[in-house]
PDB file of N, CA and C in Angstrom:
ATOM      1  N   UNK A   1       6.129  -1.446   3.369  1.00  0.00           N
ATOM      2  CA  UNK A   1       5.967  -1.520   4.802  1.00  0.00           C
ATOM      3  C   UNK A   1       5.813  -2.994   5.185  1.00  0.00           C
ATOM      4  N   UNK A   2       6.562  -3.568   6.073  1.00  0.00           N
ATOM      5  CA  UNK A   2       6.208  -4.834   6.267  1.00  0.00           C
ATOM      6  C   UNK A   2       6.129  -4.854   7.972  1.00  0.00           C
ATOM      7  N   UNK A   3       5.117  -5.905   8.175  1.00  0.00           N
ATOM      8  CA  UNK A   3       4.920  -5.823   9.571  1.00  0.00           C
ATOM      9  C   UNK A   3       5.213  -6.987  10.546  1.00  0.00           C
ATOM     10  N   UNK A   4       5.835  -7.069  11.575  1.00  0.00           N
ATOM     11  CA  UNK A   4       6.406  -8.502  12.052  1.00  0.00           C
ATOM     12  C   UNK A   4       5.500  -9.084  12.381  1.00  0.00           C
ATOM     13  N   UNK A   5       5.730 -10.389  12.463  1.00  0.00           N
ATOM     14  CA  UNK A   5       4.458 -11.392  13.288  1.00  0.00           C
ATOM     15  C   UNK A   5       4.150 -10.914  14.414  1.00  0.00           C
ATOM     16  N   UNK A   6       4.979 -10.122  15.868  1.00  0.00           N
ATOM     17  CA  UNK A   6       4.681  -9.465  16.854  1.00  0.00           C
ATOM     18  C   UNK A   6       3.466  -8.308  16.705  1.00  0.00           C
ATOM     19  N   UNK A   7       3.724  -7.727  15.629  1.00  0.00           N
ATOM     20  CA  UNK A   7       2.836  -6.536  15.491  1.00  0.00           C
ATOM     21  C   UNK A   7       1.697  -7.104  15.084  1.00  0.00           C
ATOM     22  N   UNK A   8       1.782  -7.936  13.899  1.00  0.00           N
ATOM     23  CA  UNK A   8       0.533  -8.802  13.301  1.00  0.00           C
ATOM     24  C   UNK A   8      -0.221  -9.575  14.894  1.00  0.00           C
ATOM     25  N   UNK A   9       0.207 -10.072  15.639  1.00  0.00           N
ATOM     26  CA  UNK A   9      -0.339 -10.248  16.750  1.00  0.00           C
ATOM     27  C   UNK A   9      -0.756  -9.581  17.410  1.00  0.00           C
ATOM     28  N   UNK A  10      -0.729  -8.571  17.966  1.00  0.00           N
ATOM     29  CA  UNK A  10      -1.034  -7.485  18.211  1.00  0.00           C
ATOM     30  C   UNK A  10      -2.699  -7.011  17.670  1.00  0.00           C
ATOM     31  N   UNK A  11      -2.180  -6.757  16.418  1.00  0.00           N
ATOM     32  CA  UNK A  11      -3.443  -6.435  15.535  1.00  0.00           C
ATOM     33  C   UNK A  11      -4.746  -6.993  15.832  1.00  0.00           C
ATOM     34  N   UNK A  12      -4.528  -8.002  15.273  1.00  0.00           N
ATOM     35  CA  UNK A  12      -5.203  -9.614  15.794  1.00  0.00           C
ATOM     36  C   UNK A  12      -5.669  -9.500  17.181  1.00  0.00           C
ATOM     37  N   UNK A  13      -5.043  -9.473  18.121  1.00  0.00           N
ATOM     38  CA  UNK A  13      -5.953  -9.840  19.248  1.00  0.00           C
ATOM     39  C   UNK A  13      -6.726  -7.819  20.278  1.00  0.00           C
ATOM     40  N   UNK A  14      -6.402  -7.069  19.165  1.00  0.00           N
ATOM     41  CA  UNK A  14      -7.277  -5.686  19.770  1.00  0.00           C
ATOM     42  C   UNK A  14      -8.575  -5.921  18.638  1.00  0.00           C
ATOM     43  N   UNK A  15      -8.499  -6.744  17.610  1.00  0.00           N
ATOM     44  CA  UNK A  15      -9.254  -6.729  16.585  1.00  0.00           C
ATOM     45  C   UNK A  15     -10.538  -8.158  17.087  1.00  0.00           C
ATOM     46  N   UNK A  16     -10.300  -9.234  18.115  1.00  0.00           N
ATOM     47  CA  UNK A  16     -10.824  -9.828  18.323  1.00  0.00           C
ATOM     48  C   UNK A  16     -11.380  -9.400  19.925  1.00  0.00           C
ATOM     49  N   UNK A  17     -10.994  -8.074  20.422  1.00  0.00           N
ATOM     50  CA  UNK A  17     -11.620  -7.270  21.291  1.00  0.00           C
ATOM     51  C   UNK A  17     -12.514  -6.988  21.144  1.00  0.00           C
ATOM     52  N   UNK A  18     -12.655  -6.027  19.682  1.00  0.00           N
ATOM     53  CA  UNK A  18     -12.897  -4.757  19.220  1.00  0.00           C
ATOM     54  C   UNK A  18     -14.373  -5.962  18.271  1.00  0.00           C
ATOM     55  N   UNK A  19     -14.207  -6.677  17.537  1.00  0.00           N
ATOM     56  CA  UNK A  19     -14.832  -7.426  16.756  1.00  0.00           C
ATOM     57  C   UNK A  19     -15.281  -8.732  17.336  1.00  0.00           C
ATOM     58  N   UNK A  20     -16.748  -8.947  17.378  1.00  0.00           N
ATOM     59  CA  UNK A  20     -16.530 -10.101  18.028  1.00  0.00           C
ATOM     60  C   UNK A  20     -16.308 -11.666  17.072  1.00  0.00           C
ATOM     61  N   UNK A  21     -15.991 -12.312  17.599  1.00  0.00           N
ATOM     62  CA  UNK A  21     -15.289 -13.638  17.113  1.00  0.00           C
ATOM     63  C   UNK A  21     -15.996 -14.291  15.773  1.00  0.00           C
ATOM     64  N   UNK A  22     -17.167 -14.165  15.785  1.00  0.00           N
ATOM     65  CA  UNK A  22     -18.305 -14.717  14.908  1.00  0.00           C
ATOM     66  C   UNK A  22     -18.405 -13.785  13.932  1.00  0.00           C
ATOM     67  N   UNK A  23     -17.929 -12.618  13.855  1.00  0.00           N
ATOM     68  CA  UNK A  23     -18.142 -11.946  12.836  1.00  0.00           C
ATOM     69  C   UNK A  23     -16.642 -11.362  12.473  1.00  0.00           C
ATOM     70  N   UNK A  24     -15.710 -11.921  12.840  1.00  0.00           N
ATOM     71  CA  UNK A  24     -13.977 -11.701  11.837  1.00  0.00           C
ATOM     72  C   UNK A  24     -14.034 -12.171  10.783  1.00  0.00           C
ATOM     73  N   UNK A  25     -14.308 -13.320   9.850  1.00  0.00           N
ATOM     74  CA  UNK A  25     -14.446 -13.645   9.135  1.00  0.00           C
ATOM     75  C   UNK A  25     -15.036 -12.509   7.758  1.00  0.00           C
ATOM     76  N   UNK A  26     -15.848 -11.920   8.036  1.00  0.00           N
ATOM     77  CA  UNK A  26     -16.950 -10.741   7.421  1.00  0.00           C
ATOM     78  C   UNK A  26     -15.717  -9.595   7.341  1.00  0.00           C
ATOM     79  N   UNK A  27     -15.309  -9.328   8.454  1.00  0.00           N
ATOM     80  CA  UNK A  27     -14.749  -8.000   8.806  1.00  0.00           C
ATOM     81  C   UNK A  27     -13.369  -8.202   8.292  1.00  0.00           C
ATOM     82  N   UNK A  28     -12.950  -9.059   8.108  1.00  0.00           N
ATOM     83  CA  UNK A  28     -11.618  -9.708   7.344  1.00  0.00           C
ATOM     84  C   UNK A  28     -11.439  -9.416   5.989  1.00  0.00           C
ATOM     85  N   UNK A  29     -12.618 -10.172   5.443  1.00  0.00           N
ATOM     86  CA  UNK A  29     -13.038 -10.445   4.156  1.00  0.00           C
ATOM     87  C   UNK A  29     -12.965  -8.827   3.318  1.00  0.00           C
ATOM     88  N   UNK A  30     -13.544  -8.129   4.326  1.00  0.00           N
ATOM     89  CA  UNK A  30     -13.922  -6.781   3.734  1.00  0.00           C
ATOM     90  C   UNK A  30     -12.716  -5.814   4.102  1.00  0.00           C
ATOM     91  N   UNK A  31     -11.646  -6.229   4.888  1.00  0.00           N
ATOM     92  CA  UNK A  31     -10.696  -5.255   4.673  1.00  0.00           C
ATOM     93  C   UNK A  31      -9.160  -5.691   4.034  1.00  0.00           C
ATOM     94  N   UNK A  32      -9.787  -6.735   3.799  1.00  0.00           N
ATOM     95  CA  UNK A  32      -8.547  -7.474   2.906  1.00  0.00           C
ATOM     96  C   UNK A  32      -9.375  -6.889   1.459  1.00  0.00           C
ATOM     97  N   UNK A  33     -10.742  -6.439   0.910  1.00  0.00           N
ATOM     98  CA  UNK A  33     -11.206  -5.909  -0.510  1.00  0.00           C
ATOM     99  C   UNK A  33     -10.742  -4.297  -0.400  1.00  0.00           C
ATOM    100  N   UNK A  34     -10.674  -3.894   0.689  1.00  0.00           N
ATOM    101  CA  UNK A  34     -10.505  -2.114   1.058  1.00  0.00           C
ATOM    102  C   UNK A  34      -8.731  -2.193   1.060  1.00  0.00           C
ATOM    103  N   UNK A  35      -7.744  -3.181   1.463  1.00  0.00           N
ATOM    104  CA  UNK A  35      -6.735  -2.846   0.894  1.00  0.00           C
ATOM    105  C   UNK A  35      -6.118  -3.478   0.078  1.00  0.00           C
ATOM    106  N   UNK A  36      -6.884  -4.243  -0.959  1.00  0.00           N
ATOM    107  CA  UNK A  36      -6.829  -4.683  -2.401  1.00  0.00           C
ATOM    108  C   UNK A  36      -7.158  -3.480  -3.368  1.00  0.00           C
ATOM    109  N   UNK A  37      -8.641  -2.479  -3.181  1.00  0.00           N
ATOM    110  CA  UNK A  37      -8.786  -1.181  -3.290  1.00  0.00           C
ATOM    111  C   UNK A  37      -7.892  -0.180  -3.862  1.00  0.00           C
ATOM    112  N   UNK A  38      -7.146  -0.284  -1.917  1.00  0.00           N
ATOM    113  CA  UNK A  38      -6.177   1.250  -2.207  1.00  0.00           C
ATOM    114  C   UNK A  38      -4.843   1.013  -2.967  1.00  0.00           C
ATOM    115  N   UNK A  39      -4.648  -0.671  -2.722  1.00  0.00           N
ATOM    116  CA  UNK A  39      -3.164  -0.698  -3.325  1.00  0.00           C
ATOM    117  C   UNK A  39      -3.131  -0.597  -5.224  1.00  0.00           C
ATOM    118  N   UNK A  40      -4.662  -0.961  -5.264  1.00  0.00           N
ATOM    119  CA  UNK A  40      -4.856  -0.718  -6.655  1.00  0.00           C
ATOM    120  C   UNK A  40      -4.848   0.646  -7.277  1.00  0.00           C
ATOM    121  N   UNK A  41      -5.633   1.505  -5.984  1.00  0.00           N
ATOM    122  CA  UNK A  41      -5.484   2.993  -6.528  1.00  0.00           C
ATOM    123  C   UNK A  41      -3.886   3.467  -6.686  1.00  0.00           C
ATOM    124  N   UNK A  42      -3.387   3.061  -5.778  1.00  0.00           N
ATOM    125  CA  UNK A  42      -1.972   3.965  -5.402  1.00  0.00           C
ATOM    126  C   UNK A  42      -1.053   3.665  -6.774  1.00  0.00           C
ATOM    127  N   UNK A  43      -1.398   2.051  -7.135  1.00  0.00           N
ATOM    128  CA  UNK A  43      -0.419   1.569  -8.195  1.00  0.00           C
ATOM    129  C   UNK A  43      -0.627   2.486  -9.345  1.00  0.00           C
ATOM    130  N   UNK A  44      -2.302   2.464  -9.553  1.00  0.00           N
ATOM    131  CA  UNK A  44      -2.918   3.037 -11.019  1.00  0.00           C
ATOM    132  C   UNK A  44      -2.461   4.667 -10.936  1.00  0.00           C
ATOM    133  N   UNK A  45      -2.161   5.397  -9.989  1.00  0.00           N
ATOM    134  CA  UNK A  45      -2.020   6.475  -9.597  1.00  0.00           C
ATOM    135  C   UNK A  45      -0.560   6.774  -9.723  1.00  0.00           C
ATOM    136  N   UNK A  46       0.381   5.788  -9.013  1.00  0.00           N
ATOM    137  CA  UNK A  46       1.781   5.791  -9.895  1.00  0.00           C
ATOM    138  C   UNK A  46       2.224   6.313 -11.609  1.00  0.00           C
ATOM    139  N   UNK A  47       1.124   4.962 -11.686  1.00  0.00           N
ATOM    140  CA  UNK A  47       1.635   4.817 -13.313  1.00  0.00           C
ATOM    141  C   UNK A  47       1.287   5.601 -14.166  1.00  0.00           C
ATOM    142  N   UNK A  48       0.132   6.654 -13.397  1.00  0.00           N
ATOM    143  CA  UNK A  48       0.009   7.754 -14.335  1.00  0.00           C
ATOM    144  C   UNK A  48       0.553   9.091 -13.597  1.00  0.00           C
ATOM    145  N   UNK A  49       1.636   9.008 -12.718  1.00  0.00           N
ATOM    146  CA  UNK A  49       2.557   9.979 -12.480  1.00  0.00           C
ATOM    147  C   UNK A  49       3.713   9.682 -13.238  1.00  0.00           C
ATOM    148  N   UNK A  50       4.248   8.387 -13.382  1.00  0.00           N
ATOM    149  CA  UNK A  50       5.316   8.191 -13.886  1.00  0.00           C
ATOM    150  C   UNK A  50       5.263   8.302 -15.533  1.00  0.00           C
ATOM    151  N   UNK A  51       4.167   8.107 -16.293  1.00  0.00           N
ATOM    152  CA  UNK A  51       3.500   7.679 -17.373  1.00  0.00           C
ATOM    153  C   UNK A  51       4.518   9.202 -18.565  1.00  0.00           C
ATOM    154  N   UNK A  52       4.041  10.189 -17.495  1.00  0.00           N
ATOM    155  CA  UNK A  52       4.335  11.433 -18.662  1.00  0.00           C
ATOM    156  C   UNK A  52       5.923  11.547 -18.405  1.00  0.00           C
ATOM    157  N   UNK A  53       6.257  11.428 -16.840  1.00  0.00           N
ATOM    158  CA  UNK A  53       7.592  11.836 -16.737  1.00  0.00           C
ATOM    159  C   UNK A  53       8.454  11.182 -16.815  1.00  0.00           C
ATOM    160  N   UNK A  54       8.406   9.582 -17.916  1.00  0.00           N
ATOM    161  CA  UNK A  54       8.984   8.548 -18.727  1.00  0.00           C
ATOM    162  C   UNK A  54       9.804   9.549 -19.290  1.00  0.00           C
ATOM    163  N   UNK A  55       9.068  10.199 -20.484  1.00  0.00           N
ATOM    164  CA  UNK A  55       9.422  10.691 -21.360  1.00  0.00           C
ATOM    165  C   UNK A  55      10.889  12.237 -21.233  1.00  0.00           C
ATOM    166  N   UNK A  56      11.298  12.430 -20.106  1.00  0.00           N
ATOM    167  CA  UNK A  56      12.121  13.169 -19.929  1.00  0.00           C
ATOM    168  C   UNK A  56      13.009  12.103 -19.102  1.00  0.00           C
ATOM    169  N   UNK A  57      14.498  12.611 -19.271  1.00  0.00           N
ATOM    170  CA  UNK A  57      15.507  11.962 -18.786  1.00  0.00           C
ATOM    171  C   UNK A  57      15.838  12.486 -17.835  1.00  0.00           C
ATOM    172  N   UNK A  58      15.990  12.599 -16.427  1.00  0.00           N
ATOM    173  CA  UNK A  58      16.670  13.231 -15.434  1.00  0.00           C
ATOM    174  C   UNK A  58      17.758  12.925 -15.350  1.00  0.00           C
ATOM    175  N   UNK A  59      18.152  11.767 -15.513  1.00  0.00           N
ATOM    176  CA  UNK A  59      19.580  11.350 -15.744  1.00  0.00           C
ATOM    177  C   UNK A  59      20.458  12.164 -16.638  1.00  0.00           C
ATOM    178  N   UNK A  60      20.110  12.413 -17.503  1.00  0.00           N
ATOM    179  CA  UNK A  60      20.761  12.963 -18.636  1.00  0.00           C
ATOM    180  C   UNK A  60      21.009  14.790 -17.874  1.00  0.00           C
ATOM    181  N   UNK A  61      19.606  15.158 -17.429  1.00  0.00           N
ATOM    182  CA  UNK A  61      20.152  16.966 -16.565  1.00  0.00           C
ATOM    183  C   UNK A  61      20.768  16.618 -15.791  1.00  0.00           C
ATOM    184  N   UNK A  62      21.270  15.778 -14.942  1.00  0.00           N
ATOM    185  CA  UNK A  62      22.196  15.903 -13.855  1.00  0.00           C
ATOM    186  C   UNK A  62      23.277  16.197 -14.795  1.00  0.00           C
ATOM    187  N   UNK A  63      23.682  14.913 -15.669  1.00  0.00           N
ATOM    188  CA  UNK A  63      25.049  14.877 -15.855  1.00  0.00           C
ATOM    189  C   UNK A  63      25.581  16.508 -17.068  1.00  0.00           C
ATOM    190  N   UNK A  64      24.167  17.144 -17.372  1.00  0.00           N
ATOM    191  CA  UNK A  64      24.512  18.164 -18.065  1.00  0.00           C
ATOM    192  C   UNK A  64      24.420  19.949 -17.204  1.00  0.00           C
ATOM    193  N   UNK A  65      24.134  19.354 -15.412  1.00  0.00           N
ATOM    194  CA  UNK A  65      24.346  20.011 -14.969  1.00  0.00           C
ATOM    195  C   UNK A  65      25.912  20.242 -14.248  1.00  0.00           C
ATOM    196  N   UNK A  66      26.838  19.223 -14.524  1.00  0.00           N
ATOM    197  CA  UNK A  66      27.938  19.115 -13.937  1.00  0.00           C
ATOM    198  C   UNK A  66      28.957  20.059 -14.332  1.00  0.00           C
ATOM    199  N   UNK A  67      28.643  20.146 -15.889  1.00  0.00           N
ATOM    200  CA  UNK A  67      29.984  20.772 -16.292  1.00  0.00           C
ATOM    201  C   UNK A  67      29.950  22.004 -16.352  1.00  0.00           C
TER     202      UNK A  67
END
C-alpha cells in the first residue's frame, strides 16, 4: 500500500487537530513501534503459512491437471 504525499498530508494535519502539537512527537514515536509491531507479525505469520506449503509444488498440479 503506498500512500501519496497528498494523503500523507492529510493525515498529518487531522492528526495535529486531533493531537496536540507538543505531544506528536510521543504519539509518533509510538505508532511508528505499533506498525513496526504488526508488519513484524504479518511477515512472521507469512512465513509460517508459506513455511509448510514450500514443500508441495502447485506448479507441477496445474501442469498435471492439463492433460
Amino acid at each position: 500500500m503506498h500512500i501519496s504525499f497528498s494523503e500523507l498530508l492529510m493525515i498529518l494535519l487531522v492528526a495535529l487537530l486531533v493531537v496536540k502539537p507538543e505531544r506528536m512527537p510521543e504519539v509518533a514515536t509510538q505508532l511508528g513501534k505499533w506498525v513496526k509491531g504488526i508488519r513484524t507479525l504479518f511477515s512472521n505469520l507469512k512465513e509460517e503459512v508459506e513455511k509448510p506449503l514450500s514443500k508441495y509444488s502447485f506448479h507441477e498440479d496445474k501442469e498435471s491437471r492439463k492433460e
